[in-house]
PDB file of N, CA and C in Angstrom:
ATOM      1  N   UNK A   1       0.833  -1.191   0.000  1.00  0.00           N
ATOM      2  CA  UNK A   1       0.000   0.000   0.000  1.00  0.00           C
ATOM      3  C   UNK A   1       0.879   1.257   0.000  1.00  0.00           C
ATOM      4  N   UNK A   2       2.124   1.386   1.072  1.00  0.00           N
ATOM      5  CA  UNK A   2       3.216   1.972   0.905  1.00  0.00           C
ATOM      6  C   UNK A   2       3.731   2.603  -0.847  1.00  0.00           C
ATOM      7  N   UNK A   3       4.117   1.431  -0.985  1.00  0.00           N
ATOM      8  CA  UNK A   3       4.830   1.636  -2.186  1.00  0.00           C
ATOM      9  C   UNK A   3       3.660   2.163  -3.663  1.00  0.00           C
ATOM     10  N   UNK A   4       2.853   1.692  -3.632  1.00  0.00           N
ATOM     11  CA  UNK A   4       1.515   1.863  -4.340  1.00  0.00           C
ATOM     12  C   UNK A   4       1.631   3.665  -4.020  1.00  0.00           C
ATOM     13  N   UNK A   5       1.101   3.874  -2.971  1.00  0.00           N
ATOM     14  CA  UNK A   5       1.111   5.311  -2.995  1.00  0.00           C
ATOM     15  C   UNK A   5       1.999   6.319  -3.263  1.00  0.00           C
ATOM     16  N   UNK A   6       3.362   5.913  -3.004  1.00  0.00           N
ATOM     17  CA  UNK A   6       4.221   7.004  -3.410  1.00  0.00           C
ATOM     18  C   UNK A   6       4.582   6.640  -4.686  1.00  0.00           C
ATOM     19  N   UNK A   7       3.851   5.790  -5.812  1.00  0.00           N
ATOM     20  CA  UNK A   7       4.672   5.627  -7.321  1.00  0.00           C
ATOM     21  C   UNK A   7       3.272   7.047  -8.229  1.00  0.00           C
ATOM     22  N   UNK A   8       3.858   6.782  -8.965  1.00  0.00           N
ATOM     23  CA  UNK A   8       3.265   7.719 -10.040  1.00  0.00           C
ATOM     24  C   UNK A   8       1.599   8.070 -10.085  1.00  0.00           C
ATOM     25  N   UNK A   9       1.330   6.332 -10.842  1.00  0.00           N
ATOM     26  CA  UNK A   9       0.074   6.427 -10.972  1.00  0.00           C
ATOM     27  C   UNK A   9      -0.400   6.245  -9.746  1.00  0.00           C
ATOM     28  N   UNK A  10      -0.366   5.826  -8.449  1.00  0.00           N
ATOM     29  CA  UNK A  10      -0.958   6.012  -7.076  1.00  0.00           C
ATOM     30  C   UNK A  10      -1.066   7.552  -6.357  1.00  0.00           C
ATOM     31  N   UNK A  11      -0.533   8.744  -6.942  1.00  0.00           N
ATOM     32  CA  UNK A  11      -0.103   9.793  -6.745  1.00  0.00           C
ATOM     33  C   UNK A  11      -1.053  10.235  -5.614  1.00  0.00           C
ATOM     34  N   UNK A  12      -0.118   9.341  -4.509  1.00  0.00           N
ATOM     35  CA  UNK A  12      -0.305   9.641  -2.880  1.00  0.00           C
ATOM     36  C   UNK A  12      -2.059  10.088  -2.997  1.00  0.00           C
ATOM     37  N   UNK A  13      -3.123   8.786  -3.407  1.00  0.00           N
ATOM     38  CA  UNK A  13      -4.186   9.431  -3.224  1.00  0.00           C
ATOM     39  C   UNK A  13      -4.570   8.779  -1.845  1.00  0.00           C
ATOM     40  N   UNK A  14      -3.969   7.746  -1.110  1.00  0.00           N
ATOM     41  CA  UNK A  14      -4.457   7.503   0.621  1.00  0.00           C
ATOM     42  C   UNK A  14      -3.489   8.533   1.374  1.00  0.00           C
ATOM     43  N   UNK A  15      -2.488   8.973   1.602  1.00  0.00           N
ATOM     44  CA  UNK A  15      -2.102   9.896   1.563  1.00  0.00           C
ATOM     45  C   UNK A  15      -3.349  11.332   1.827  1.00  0.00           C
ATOM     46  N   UNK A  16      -3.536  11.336   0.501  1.00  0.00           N
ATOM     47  CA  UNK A  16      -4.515  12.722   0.961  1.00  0.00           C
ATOM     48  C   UNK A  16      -5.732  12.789   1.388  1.00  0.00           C
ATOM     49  N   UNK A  17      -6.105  11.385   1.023  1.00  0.00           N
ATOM     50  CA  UNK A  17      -7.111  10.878   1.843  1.00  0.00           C
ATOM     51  C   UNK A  17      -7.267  11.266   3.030  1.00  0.00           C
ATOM     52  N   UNK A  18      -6.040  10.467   3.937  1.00  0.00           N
ATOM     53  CA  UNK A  18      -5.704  10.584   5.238  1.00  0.00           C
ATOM     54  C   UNK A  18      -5.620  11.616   5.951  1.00  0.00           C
ATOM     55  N   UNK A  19      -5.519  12.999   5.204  1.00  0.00           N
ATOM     56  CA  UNK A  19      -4.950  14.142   5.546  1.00  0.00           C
ATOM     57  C   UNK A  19      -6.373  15.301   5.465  1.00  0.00           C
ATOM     58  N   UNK A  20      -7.019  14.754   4.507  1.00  0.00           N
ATOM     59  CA  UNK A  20      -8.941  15.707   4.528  1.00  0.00           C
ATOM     60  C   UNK A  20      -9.229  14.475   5.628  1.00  0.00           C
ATOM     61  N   UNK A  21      -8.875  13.584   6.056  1.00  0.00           N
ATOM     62  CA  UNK A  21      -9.895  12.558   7.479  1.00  0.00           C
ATOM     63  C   UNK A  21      -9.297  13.356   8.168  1.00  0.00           C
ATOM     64  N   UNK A  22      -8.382  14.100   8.533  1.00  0.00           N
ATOM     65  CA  UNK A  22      -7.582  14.437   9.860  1.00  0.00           C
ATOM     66  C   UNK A  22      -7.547  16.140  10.046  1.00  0.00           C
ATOM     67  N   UNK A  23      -7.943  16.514   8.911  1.00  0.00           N
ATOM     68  CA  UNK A  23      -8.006  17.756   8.696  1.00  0.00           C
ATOM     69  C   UNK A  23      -9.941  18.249   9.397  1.00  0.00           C
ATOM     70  N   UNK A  24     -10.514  17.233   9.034  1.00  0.00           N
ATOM     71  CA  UNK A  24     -12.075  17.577   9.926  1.00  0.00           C
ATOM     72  C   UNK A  24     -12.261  17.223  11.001  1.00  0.00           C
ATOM     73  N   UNK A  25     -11.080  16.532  11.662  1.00  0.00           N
ATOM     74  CA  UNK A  25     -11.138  16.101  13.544  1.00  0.00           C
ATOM     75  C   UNK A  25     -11.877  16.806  13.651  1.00  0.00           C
ATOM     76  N   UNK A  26     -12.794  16.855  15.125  1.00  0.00           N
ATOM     77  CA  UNK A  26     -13.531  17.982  15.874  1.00  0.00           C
ATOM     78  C   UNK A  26     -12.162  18.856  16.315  1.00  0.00           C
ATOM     79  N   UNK A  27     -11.039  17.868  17.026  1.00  0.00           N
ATOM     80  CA  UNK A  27     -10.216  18.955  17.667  1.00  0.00           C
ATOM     81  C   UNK A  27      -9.090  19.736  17.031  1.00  0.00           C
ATOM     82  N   UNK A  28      -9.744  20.027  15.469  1.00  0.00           N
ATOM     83  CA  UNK A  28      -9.140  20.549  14.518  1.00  0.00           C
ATOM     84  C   UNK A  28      -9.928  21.915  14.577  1.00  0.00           C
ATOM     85  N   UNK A  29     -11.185  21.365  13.993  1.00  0.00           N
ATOM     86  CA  UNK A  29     -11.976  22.989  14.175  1.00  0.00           C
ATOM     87  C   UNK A  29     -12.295  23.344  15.949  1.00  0.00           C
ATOM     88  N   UNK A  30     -12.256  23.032  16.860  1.00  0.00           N
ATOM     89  CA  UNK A  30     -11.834  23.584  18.095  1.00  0.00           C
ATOM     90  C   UNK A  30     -10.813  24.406  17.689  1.00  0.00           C
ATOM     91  N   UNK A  31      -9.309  23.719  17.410  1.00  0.00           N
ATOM     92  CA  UNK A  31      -8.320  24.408  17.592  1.00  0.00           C
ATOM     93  C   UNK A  31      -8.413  25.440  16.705  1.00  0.00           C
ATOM     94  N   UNK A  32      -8.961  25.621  15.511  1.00  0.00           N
ATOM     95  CA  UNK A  32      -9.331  26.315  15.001  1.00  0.00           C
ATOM     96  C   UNK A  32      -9.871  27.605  15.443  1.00  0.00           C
ATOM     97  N   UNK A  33     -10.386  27.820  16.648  1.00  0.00           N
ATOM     98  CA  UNK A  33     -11.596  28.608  17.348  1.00  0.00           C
ATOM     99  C   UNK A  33     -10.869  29.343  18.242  1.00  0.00           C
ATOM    100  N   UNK A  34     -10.207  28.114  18.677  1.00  0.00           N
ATOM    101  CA  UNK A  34      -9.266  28.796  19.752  1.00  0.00           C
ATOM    102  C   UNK A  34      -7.992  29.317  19.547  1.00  0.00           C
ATOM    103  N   UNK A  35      -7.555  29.323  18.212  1.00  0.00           N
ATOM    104  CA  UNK A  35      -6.350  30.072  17.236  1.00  0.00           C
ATOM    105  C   UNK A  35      -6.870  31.625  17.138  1.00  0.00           C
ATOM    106  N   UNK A  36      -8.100  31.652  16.677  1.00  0.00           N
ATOM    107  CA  UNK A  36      -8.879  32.997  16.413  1.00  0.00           C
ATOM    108  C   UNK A  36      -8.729  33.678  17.549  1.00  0.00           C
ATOM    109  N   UNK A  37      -8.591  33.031  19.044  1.00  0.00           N
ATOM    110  CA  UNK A  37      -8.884  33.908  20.150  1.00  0.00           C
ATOM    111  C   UNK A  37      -7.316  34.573  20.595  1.00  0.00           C
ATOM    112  N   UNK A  38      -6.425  33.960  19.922  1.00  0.00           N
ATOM    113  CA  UNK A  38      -4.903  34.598  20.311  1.00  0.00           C
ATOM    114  C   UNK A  38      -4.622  35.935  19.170  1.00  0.00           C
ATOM    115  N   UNK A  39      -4.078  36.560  19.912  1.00  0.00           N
ATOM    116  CA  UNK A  39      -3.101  37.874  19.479  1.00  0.00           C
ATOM    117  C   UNK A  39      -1.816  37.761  18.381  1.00  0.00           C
ATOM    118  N   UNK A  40      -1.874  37.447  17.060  1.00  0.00           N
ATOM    119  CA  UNK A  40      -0.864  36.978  16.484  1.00  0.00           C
ATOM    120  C   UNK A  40      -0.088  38.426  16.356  1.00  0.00           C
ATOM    121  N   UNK A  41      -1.124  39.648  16.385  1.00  0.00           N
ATOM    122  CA  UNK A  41      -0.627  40.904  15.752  1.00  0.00           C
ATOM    123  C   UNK A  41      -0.479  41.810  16.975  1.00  0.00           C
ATOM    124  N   UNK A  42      -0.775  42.981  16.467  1.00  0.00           N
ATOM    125  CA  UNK A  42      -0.779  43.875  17.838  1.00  0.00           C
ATOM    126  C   UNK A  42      -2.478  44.294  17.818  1.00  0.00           C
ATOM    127  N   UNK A  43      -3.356  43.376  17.010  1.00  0.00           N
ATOM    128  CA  UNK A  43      -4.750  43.500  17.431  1.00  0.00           C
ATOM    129  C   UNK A  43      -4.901  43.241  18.960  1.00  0.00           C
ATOM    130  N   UNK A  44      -5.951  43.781  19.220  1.00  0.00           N
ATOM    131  CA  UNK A  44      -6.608  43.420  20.815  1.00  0.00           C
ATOM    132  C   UNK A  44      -7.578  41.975  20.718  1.00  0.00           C
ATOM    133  N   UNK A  45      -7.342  41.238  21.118  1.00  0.00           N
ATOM    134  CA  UNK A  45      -8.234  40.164  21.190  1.00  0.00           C
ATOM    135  C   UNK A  45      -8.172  39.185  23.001  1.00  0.00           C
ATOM    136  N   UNK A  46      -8.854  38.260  23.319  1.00  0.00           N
ATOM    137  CA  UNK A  46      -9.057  37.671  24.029  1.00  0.00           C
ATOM    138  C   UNK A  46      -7.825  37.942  25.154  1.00  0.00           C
ATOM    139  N   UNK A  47      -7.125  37.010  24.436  1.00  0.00           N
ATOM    140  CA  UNK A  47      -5.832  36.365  24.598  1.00  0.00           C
ATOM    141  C   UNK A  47      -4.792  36.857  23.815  1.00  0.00           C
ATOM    142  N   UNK A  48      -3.635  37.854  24.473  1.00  0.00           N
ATOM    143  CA  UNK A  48      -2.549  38.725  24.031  1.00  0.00           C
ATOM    144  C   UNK A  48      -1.088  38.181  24.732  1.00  0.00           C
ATOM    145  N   UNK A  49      -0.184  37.819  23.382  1.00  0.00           N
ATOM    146  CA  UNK A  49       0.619  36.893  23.438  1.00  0.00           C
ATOM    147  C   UNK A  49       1.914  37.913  23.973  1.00  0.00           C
TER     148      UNK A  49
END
C-alpha cells in the first residue's frame, strides 16, 4: 500500500485521503476557534501573546 502510494500512478491518493480525514477532527476545528482567540498581531483580542 506503501509503495503503491508514493509511485506515479498512485499519486499519494491515501495519503490525501488521510490528511482531509484528519483535517475535519472535531479537535481541529476547536483548535481552530481557539487560534482565532490569540493575538498573532498587535490587534486586541481575548488572549494577548
Amino acid at each position: 500500500e506503501f509503495l503503491l502510494d508514493r509511485s506515479d500512478t498512485g499519486a499519494q491518493v491515501h495519503f490525501n485521503a488521510m490528511r482531509k480525514l484528519a483535517s475535519e477532527h472535531p479537535s481541529e476545528k476547536v483548535g481552530e476557534d481557539i487560534r482565532k482567540l490569540y493575538s498573532w498581531s498587535d490587534e486586541d483580542k481575548l488572549i494577548n501573546n
